[in-house]
PDB file of N, CA and C in Angstrom:
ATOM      1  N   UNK A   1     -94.122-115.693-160.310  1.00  0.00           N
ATOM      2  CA  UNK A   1     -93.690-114.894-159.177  1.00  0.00           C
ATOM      3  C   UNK A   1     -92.181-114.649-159.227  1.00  0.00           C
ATOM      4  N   UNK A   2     -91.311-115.680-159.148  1.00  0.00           N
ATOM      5  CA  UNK A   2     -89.819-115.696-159.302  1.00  0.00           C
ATOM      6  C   UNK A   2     -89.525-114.076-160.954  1.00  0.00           C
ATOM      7  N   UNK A   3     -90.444-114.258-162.099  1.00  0.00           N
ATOM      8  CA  UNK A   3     -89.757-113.790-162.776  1.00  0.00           C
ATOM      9  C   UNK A   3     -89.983-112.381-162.284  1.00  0.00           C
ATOM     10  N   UNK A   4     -91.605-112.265-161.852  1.00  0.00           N
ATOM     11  CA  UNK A   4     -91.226-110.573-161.663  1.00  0.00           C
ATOM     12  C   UNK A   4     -90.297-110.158-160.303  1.00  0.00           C
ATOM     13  N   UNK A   5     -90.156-111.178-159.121  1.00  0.00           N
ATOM     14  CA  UNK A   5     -89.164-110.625-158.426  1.00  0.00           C
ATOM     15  C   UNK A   5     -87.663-110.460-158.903  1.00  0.00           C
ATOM     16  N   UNK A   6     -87.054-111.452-160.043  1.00  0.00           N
ATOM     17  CA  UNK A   6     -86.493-110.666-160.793  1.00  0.00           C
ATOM     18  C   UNK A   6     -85.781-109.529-161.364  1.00  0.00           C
ATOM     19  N   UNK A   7     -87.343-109.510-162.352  1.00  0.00           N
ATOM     20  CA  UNK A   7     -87.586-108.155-162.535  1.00  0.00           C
ATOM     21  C   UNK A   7     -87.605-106.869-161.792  1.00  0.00           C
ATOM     22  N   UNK A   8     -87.819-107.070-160.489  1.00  0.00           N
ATOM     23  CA  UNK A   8     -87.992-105.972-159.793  1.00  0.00           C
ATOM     24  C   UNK A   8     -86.660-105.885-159.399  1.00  0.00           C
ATOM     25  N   UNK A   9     -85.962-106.835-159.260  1.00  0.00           N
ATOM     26  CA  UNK A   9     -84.334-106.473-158.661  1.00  0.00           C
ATOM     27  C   UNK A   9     -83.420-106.166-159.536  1.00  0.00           C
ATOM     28  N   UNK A  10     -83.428-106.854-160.810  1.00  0.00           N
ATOM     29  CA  UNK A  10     -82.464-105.739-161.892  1.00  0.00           C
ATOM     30  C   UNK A  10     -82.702-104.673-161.778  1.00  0.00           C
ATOM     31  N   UNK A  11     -83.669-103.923-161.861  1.00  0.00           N
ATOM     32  CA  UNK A  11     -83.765-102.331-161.783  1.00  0.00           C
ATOM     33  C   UNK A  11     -83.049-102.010-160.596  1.00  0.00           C
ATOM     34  N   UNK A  12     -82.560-103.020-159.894  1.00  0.00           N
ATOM     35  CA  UNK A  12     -81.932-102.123-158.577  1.00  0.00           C
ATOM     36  C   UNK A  12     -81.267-102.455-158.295  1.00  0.00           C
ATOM     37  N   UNK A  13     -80.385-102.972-159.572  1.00  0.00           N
ATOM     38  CA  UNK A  13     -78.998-103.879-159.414  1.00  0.00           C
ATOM     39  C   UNK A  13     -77.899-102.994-159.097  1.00  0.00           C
ATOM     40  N   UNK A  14     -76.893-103.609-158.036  1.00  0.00           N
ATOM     41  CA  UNK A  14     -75.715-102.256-158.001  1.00  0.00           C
ATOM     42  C   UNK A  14     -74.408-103.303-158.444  1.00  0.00           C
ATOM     43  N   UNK A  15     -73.440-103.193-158.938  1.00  0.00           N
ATOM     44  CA  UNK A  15     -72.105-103.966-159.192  1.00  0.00           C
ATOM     45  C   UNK A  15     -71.770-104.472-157.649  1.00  0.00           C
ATOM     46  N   UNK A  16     -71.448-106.163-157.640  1.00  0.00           N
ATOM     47  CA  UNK A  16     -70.526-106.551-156.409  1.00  0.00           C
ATOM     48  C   UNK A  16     -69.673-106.460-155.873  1.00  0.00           C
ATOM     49  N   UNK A  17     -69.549-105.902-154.671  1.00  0.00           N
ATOM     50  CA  UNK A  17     -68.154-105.679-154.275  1.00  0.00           C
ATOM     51  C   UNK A  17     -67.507-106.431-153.196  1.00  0.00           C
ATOM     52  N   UNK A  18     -66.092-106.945-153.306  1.00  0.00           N
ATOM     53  CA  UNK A  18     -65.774-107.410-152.559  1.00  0.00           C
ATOM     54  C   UNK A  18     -64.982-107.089-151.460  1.00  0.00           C
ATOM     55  N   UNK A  19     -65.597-107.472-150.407  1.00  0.00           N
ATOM     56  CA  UNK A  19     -65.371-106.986-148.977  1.00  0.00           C
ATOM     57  C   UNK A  19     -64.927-107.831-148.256  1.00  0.00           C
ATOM     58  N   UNK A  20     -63.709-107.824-147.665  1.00  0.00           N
ATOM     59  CA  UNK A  20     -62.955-108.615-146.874  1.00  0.00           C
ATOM     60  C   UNK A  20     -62.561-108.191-145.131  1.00  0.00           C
ATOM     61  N   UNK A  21     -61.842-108.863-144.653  1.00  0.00           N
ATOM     62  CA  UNK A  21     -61.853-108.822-143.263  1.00  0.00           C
ATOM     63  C   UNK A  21     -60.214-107.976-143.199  1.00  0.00           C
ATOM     64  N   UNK A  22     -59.936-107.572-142.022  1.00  0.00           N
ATOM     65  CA  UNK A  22     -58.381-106.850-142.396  1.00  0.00           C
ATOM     66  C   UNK A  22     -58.345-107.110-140.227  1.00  0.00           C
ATOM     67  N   UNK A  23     -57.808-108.263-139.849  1.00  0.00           N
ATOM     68  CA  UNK A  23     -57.297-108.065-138.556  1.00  0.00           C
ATOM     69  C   UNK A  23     -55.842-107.442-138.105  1.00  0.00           C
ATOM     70  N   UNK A  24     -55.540-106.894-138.558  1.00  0.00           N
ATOM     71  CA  UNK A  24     -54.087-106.498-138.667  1.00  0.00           C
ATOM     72  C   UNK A  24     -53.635-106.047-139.835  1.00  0.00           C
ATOM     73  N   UNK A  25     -53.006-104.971-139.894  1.00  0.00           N
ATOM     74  CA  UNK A  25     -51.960-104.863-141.215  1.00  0.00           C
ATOM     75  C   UNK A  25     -51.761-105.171-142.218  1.00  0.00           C
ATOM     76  N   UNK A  26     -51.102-106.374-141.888  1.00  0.00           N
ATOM     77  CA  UNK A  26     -50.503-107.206-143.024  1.00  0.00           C
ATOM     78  C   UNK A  26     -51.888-107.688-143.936  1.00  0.00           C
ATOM     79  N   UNK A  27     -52.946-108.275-142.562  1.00  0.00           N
ATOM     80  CA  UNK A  27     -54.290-108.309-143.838  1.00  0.00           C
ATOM     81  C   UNK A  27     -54.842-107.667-144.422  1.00  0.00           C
ATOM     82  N   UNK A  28     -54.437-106.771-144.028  1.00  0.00           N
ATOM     83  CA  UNK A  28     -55.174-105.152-144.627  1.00  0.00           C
ATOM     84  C   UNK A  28     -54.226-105.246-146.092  1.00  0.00           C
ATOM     85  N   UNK A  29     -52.964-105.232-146.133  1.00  0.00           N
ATOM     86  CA  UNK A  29     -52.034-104.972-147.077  1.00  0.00           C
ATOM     87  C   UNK A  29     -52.712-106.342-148.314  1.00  0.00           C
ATOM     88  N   UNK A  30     -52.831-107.175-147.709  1.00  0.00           N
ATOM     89  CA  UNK A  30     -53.211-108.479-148.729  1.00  0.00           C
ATOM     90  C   UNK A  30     -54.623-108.542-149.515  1.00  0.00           C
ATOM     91  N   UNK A  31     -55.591-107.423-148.388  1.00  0.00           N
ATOM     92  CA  UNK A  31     -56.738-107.637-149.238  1.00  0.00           C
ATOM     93  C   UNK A  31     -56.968-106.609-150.265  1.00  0.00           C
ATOM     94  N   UNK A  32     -55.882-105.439-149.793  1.00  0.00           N
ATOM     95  CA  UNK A  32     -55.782-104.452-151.220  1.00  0.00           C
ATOM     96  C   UNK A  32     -55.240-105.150-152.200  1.00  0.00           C
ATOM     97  N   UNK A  33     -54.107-105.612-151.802  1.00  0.00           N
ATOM     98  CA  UNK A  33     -53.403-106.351-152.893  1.00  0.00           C
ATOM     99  C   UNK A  33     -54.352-107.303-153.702  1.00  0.00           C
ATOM    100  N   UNK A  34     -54.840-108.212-153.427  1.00  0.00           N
ATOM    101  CA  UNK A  34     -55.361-109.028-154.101  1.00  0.00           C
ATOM    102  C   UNK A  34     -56.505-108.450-154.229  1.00  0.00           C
ATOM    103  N   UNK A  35     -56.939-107.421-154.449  1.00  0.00           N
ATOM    104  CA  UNK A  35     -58.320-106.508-155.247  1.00  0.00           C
ATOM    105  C   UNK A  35     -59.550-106.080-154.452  1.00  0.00           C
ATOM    106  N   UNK A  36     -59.090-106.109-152.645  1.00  0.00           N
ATOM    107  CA  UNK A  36     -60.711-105.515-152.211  1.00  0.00           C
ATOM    108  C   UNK A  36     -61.281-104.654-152.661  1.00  0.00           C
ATOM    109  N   UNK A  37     -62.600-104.489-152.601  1.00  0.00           N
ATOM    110  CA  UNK A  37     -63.373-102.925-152.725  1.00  0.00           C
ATOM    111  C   UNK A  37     -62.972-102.360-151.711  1.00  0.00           C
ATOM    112  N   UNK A  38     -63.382-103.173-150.439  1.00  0.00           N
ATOM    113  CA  UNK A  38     -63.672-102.914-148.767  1.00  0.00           C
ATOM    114  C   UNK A  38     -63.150-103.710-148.459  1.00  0.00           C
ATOM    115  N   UNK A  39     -62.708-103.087-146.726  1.00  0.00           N
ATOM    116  CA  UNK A  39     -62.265-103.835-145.958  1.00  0.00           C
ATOM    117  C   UNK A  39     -63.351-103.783-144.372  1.00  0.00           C
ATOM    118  N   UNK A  40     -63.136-104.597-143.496  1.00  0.00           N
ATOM    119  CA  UNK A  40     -63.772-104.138-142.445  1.00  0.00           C
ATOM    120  C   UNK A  40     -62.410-104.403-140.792  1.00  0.00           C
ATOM    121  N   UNK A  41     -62.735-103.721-140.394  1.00  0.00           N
ATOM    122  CA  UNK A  41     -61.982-104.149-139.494  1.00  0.00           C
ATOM    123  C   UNK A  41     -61.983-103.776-138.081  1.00  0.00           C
ATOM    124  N   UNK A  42     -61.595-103.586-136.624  1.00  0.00           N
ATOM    125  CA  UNK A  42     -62.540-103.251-135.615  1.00  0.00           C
ATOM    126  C   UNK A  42     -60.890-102.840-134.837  1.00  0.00           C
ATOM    127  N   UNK A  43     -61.270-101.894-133.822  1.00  0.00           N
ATOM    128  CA  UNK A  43     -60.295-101.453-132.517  1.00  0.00           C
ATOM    129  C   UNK A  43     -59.783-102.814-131.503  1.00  0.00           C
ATOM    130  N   UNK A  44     -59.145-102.446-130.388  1.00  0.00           N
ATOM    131  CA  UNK A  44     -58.466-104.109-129.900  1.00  0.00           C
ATOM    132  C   UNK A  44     -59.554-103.523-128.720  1.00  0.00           C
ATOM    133  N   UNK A  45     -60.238-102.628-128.267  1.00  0.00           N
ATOM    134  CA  UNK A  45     -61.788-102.842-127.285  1.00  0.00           C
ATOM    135  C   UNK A  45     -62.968-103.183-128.117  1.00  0.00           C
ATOM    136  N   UNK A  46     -63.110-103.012-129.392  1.00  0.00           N
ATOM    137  CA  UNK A  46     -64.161-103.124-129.729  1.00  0.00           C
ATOM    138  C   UNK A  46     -64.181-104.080-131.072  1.00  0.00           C
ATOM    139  N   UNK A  47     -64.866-105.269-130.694  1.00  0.00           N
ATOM    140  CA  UNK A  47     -64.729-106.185-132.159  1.00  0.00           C
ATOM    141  C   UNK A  47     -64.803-107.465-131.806  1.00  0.00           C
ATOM    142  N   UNK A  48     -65.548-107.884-132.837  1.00  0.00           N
ATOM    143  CA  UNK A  48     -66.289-109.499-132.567  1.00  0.00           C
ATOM    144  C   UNK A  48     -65.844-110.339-133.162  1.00  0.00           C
ATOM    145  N   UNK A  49     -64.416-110.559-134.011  1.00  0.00           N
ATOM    146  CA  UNK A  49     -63.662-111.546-133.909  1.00  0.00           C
ATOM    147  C   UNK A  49     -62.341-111.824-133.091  1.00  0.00           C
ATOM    148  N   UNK A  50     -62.515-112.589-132.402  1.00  0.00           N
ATOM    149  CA  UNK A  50     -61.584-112.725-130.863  1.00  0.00           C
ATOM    150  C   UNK A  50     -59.848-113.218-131.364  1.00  0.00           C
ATOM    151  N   UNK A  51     -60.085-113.792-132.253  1.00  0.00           N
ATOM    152  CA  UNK A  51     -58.436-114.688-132.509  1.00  0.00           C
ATOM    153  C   UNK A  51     -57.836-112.864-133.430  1.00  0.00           C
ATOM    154  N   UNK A  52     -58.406-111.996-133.794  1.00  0.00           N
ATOM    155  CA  UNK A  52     -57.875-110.948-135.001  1.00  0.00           C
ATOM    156  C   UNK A  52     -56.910-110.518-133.705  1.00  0.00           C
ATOM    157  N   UNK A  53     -56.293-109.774-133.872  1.00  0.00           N
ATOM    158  CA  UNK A  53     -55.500-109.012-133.154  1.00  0.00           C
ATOM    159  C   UNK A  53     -56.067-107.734-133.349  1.00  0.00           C
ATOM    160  N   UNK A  54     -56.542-107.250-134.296  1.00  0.00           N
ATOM    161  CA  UNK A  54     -57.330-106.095-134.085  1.00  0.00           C
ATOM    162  C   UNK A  54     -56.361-104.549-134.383  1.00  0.00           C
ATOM    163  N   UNK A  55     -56.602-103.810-134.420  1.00  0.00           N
ATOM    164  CA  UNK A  55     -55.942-102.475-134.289  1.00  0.00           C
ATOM    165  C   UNK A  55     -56.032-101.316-133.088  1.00  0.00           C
ATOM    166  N   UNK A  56     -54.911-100.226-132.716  1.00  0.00           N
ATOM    167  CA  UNK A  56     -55.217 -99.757-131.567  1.00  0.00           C
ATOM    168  C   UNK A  56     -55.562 -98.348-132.403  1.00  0.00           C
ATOM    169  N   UNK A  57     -55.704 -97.085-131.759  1.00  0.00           N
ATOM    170  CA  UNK A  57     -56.409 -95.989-132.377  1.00  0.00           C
ATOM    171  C   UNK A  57     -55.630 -95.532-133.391  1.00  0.00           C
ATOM    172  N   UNK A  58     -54.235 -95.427-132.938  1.00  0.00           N
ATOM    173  CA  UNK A  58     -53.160 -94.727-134.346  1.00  0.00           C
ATOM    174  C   UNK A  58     -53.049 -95.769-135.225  1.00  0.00           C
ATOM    175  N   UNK A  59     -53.547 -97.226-135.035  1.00  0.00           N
ATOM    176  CA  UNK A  59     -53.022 -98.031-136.709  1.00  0.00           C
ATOM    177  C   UNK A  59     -54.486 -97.714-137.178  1.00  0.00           C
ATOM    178  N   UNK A  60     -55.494 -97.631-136.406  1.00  0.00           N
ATOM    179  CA  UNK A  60     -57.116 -97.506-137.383  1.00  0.00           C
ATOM    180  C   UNK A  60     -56.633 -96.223-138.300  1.00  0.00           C
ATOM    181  N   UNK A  61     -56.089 -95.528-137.690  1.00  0.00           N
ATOM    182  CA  UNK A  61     -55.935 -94.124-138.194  1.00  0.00           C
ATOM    183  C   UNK A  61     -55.125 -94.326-139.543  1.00  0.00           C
ATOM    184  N   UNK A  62     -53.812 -95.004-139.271  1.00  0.00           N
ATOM    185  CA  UNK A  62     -53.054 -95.442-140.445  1.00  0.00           C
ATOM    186  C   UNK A  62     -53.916 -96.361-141.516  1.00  0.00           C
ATOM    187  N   UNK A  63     -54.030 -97.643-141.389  1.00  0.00           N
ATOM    188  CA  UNK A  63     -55.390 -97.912-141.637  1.00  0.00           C
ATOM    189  C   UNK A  63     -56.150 -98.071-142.665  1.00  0.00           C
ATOM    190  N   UNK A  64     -57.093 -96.887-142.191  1.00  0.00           N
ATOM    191  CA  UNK A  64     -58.141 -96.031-142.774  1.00  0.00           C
ATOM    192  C   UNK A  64     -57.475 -95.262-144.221  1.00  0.00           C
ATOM    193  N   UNK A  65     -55.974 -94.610-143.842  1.00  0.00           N
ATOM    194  CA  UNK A  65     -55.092 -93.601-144.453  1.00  0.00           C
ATOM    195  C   UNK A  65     -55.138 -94.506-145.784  1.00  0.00           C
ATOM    196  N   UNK A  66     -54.457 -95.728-145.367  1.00  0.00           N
ATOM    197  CA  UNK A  66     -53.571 -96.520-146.429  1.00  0.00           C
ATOM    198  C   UNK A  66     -54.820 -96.940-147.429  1.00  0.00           C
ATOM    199  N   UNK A  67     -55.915 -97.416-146.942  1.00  0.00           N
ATOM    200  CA  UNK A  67     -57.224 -98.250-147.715  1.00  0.00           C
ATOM    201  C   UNK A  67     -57.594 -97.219-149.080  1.00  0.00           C
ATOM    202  N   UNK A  68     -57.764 -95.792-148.102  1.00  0.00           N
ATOM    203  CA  UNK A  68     -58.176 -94.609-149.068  1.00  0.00           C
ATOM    204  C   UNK A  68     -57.309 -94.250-149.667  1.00  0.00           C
ATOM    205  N   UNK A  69     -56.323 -94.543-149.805  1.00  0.00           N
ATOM    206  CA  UNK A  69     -54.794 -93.904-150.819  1.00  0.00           C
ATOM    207  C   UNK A  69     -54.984 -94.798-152.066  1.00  0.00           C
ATOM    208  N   UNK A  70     -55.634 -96.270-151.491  1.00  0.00           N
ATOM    209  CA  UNK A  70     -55.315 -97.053-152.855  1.00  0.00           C
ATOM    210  C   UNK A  70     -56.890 -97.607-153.227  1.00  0.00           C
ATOM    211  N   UNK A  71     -57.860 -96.587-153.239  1.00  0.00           N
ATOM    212  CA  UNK A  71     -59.431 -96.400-153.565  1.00  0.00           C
ATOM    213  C   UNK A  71     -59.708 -97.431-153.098  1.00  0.00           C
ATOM    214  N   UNK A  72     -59.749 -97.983-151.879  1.00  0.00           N
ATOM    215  CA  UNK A  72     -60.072 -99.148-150.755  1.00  0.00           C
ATOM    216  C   UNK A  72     -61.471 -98.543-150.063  1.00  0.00           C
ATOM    217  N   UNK A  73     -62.491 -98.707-150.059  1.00  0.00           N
ATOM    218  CA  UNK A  73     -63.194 -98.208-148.608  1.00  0.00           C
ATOM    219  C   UNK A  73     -63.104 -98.802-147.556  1.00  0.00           C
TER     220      UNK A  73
END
């Protein structure tokens, strides 16, 4: 059983990517730096880690800008 489930998942293997957390800026700046794929990160109303500081609408905006400048999603 194990080998053909396996089997069935190489065929639908995609490369790993690593996806990190970005509460602010500066983490945002560190997880490009040190090689994210992705980042995730949430508004200061909306978002489920409480200690992040979070971003307000013009830094998501910045952000978003900076992640995609340096092939970040």
């Amino acid at each position: 059983m194990i080998t053909s489930l396996k089997h069935t998942c190489a065929g639908m293997a995609r490369p790993m990517e690593l996806l990190a957390p970005a509460g602010g800026m500066e983490q945002l700046e560190c997880a490009v730096h040190f090689g994210a794929d992705a980042v995730y990160l949430a508004g200061k109303r909306f978002g489920m880690r409480r200690r992040a500081s979070n971003f307000d609408d013009a830094g998501i905006t910045s952000a978003v800008k900076f992640a995609h400048e340096h092939g970040v999603k």
